[in-house]
Protein backbone atom coordinates (compact mmCIF):
# COMPACT_ATOMS: atom_id res chain seq x y z
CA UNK A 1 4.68 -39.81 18.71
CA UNK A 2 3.98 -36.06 18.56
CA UNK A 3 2.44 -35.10 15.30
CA UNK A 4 4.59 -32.66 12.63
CA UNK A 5 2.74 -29.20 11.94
CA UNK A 6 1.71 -29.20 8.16
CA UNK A 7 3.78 -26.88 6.03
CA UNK A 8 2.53 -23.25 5.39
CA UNK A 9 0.42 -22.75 2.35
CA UNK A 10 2.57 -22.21 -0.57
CA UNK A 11 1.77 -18.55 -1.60
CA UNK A 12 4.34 -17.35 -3.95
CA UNK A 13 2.81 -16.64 -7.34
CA UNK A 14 6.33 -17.09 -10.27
CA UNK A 15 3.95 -15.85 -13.22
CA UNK A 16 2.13 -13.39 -14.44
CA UNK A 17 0.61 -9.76 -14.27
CA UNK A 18 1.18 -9.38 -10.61
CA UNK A 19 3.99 -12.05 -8.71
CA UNK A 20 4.67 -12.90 -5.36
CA UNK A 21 7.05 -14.17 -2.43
CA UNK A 22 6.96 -13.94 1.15
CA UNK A 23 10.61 -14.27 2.59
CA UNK A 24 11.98 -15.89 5.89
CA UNK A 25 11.86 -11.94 7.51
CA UNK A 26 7.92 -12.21 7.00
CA UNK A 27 7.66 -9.61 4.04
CA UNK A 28 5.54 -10.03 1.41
CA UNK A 29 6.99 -8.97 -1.81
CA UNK A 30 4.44 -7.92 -4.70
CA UNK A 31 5.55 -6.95 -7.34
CA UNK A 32 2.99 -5.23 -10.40
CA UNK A 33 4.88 -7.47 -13.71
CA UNK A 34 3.79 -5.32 -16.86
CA UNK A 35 6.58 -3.13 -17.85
CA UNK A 36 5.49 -2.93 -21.35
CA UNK A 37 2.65 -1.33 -20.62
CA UNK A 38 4.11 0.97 -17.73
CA UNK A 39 2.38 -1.50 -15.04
CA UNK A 40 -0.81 -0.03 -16.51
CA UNK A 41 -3.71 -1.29 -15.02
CA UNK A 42 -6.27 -3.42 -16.85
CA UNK A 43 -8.82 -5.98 -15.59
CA UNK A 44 -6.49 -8.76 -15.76
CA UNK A 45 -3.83 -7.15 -13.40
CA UNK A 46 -6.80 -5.57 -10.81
CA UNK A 47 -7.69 -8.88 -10.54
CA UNK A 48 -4.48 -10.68 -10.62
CA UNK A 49 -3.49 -7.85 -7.83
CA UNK A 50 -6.11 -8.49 -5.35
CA UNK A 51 -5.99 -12.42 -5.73
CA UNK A 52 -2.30 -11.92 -4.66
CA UNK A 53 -3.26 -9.43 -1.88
CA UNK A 54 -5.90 -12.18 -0.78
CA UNK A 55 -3.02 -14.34 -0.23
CA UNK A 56 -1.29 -12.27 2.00
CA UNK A 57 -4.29 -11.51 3.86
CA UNK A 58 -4.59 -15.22 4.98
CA UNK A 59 -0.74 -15.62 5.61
CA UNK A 60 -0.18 -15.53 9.12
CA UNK A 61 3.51 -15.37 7.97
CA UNK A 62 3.25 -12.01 6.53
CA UNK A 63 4.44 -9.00 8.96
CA UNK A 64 4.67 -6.85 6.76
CA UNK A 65 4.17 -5.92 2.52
CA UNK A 66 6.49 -4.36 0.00
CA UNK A 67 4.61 -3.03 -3.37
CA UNK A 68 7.22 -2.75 -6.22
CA UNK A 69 6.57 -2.24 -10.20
CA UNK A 70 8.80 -3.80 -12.42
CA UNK A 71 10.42 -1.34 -15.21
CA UNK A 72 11.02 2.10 -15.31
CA UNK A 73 7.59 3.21 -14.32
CA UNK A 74 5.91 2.31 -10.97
CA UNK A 75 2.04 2.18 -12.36
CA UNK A 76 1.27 4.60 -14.92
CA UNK A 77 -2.56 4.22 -13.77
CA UNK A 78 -5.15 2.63 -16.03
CA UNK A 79 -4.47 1.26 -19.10
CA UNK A 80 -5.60 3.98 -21.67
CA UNK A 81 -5.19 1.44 -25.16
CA UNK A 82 -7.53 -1.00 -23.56
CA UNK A 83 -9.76 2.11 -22.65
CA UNK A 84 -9.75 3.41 -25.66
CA UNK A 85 -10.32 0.43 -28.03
CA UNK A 86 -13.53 -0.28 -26.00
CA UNK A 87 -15.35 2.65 -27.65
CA UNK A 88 -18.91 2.84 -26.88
CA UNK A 89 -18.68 0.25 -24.32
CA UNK A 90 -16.11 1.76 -22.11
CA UNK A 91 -18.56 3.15 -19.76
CA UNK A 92 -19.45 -0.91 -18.42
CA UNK A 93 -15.39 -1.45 -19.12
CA UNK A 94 -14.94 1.35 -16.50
CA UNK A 95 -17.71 0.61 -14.07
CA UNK A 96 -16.07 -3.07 -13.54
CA UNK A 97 -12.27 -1.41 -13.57
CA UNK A 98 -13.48 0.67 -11.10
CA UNK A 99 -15.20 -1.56 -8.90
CA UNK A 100 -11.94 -4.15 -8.91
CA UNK A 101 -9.60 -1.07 -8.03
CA UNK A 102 -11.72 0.45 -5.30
CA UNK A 103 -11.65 -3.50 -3.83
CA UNK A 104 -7.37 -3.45 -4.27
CA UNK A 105 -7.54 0.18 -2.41
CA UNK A 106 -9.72 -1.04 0.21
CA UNK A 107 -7.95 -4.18 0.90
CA UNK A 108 -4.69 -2.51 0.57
CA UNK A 109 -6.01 -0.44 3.68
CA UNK A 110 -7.61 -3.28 5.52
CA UNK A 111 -4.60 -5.77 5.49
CA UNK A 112 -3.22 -6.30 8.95
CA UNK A 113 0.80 -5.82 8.37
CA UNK A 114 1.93 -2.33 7.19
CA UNK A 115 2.20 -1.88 3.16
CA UNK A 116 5.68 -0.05 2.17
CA UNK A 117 5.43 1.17 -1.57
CA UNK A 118 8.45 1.91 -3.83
CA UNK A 119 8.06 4.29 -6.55
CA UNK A 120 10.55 4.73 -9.16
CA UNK A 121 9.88 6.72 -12.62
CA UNK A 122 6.05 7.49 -12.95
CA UNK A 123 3.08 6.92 -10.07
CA UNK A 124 0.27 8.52 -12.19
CA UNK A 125 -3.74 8.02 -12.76
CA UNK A 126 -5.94 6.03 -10.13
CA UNK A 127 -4.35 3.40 -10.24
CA UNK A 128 -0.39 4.75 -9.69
CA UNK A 129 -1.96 7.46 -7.05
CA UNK A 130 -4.27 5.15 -5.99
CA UNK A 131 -2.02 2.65 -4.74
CA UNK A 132 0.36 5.23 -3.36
CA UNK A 133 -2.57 7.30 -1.31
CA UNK A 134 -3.78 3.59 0.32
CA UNK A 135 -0.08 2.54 1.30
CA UNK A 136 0.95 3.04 4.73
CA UNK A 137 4.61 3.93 3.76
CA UNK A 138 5.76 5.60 0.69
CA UNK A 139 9.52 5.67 -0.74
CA UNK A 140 10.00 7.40 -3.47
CA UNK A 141 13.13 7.39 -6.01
CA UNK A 142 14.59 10.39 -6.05
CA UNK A 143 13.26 10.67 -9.95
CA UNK A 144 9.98 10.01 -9.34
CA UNK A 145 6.68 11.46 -10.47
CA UNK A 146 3.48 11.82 -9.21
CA UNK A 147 0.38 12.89 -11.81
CA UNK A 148 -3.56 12.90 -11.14
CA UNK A 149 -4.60 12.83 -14.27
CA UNK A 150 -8.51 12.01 -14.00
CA UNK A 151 -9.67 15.45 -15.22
CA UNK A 152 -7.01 15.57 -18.03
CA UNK A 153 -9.23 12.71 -19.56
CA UNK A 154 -12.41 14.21 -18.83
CA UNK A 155 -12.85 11.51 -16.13
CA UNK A 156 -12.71 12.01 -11.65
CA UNK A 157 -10.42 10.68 -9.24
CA UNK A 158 -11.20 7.20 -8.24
CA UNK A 159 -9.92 4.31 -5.85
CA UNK A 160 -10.87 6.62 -3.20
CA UNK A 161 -8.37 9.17 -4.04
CA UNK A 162 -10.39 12.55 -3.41
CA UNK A 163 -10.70 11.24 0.43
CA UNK A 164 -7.10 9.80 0.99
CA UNK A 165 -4.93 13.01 -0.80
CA UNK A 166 -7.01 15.21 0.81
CA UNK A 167 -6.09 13.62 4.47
CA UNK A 168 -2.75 13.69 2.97
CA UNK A 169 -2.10 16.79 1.59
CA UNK A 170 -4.89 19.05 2.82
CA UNK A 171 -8.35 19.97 0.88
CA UNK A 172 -6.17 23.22 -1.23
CA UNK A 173 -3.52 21.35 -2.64
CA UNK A 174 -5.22 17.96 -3.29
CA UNK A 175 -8.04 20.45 -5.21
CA UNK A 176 -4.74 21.70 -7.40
CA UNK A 177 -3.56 18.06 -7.71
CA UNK A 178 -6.86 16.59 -8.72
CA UNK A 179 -8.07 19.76 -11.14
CA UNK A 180 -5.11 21.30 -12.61
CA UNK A 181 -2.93 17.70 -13.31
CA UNK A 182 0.86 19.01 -12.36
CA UNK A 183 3.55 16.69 -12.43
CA UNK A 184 5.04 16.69 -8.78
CA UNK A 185 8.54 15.49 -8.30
CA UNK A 186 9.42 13.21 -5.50
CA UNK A 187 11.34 16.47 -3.48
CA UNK A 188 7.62 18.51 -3.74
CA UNK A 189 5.93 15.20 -2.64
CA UNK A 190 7.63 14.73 0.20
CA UNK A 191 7.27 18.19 1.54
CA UNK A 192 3.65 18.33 1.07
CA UNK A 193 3.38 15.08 2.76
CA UNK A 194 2.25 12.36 -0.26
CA UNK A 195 5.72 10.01 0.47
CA UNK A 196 7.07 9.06 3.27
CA UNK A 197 10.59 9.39 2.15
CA UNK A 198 13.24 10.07 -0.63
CA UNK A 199 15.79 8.11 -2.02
CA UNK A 200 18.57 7.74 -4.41
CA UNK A 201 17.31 6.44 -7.55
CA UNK A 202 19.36 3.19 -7.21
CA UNK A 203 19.24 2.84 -3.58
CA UNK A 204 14.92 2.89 -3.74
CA UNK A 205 14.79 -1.12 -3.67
CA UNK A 206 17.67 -1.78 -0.64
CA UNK A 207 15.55 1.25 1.44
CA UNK A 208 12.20 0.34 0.84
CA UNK A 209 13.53 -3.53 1.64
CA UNK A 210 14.87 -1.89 4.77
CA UNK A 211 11.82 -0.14 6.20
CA UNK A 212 9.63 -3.23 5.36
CA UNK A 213 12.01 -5.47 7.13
CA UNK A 214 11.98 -3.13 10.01
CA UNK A 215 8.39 -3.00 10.31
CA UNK A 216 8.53 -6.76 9.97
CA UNK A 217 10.02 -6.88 13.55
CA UNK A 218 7.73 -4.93 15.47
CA UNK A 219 4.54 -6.04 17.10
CA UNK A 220 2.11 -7.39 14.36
CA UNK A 221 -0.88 -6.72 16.76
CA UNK A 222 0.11 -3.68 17.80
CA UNK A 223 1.31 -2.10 14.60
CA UNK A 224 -2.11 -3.59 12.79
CA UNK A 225 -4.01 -1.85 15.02
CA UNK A 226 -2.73 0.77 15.13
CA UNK A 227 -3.19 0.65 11.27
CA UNK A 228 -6.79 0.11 11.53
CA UNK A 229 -7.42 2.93 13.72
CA UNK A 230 -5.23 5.78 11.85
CA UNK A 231 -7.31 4.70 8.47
CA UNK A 232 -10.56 3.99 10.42
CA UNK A 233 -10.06 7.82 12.14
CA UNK A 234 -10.26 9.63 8.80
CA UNK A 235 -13.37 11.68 9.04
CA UNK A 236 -13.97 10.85 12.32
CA UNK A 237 -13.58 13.88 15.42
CA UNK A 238 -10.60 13.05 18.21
CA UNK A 239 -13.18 12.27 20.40
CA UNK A 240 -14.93 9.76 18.24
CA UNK A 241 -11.84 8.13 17.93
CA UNK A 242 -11.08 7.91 21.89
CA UNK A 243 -13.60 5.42 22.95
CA UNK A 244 -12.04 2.75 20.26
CA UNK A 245 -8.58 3.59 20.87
CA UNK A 246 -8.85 2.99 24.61
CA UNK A 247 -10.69 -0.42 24.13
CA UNK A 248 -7.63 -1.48 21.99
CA UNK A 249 -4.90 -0.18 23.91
CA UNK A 250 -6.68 -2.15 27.01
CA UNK A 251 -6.80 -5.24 24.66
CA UNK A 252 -2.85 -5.15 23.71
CA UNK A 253 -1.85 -4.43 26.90
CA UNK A 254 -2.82 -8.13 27.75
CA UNK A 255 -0.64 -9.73 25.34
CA UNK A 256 2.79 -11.36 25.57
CA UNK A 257 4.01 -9.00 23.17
CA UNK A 258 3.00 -5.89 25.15
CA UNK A 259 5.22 -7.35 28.31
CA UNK A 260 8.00 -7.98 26.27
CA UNK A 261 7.77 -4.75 24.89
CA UNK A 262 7.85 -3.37 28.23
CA UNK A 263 10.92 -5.91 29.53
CA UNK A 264 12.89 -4.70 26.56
CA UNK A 265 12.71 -1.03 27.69
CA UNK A 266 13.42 -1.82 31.73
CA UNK A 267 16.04 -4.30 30.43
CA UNK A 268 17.51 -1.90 28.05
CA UNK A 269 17.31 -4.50 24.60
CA UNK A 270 15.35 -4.61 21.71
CA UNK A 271 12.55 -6.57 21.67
CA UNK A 272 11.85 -9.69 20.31
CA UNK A 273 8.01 -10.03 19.17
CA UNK A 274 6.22 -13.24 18.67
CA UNK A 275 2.35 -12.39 17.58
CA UNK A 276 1.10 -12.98 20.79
């Protein structure tokens, strides 16, 4: 008798700072869970955040992410009551928040499927910035605001921030962001390139949904690499980057998905992509 295939690993987390689903399209909804606080980020949600993102980086289900905040703020960045009642011993609070939001940046950029992040109300500090600069995909609320912050607290931009808004924006204007702490709206951030797109307020969820279930259907292999080479080309020269980009393109090229790819456009259909 042929033997059933076990079930897939049970990933959805119902509870908590940080909670999770993947659905039958292959997205991966997280979703940051503490409005009170404006989604601010304390040790408990860092690590609550990168546990979940762990789980989607060993679900072979996942095709692609969608990063949501719960309440009317996105992530207001850390979480400056928790900061502040540490007194004297906020500088070894900050050197452990720090190291556990530099891991969530770095694994939000290392994750194979593409990460789409909704904003609505306020994306501010390292955190809120943070996880916006180390998305893939950005939509924005029409509402929304974008705030530094760092310097305002006589503190620097962290989770990688001065290196991922300057790619973004350009070295002038992410000096102005990071220095002189305006409040950008979602229309300025999309013109100087920090979102992807704008939205009507209550349309954000249905459109971010949209783009993350549309990048859900295209090649995973394809569209992680060419993930990994976009964020592994920043700082690198064009012809660094060529060697690497060839040796991929030679590798995908071998793949089912690559000749159905190629089927679909002689055959005039969209594709239908399997992972392999």
């Amino acid at each position: 008798m042929p033997t059933s295939l076990p079930p897939p690993p049970d990933t959805s987390i119902a509870d908590g700072p940080v909670l999770l689903h993947t659905d039958a399209d292959g997205v991966a909804h997280v979703h940051l869970n503490r409005p009170g606080s404006a989604n601010g980020m304390d040790l408990a949600l860092l690590r609550a955040l990168h546990d979940a993102l762990l789980q989607v980086h060993g679900d072979g289900r996942v095709r692609a992410v969608l990063l949501t905040g719960e309440g009317k703020n996105f992530c207001a960045g850390g979480d400056v009551h928790t900061f502040l009642a540490k007194g004297e011993a906020l500088p070894d609070y900050i050197r452990v928040v720090t190291s556990a939001l530099q891991a969530v940046a770095s694994l939000l950029i290392r994750l194979n499927p593409p990460v789409v992040t909704a904003v609505q109300g306020f994306a501010a500090g390292g955190g809120g910035m943070g996880l916006v600069c180390s998305s893939d995909f950005v939509v924005a609320g029409e509402s929304a605001k974008f705030l530094a912050g760092a310097t305002r607290v006589a503190m620097v931009p962290d989770a990688g921030v001065s290196v991922t808004l300057t790619q973004l924006v350009g070295l002038r204007k992410a000096t102005e962001i990071l220095m002189l702490n305006p409040v950008i709206g979602a229309a300025e951030a999309l013109a100087m390139g920090l979102v992807t797109r704008v939205v009507a307020d209550d349309r954000l969820h249905a459109e971010a949904l949209a783009l993350a279930q549309q990048l859900a259907q295209g090649a995973p292999a394809a569209l992680a690499n060419t993930k990994r080479l976009l964020w592994s080309g920043l700082g690198q020269g064009v012809e660094q980057a060529m060697p690497e980009e060839n040796h991929t393109q030679a590798r995908l090229s071998g793949t089912a998905d690559a000749r159905e790819g190629l089927s679909a456009v002689i055959e005039k259909r969209s594709p239908i992509f399997t992972g392999r």
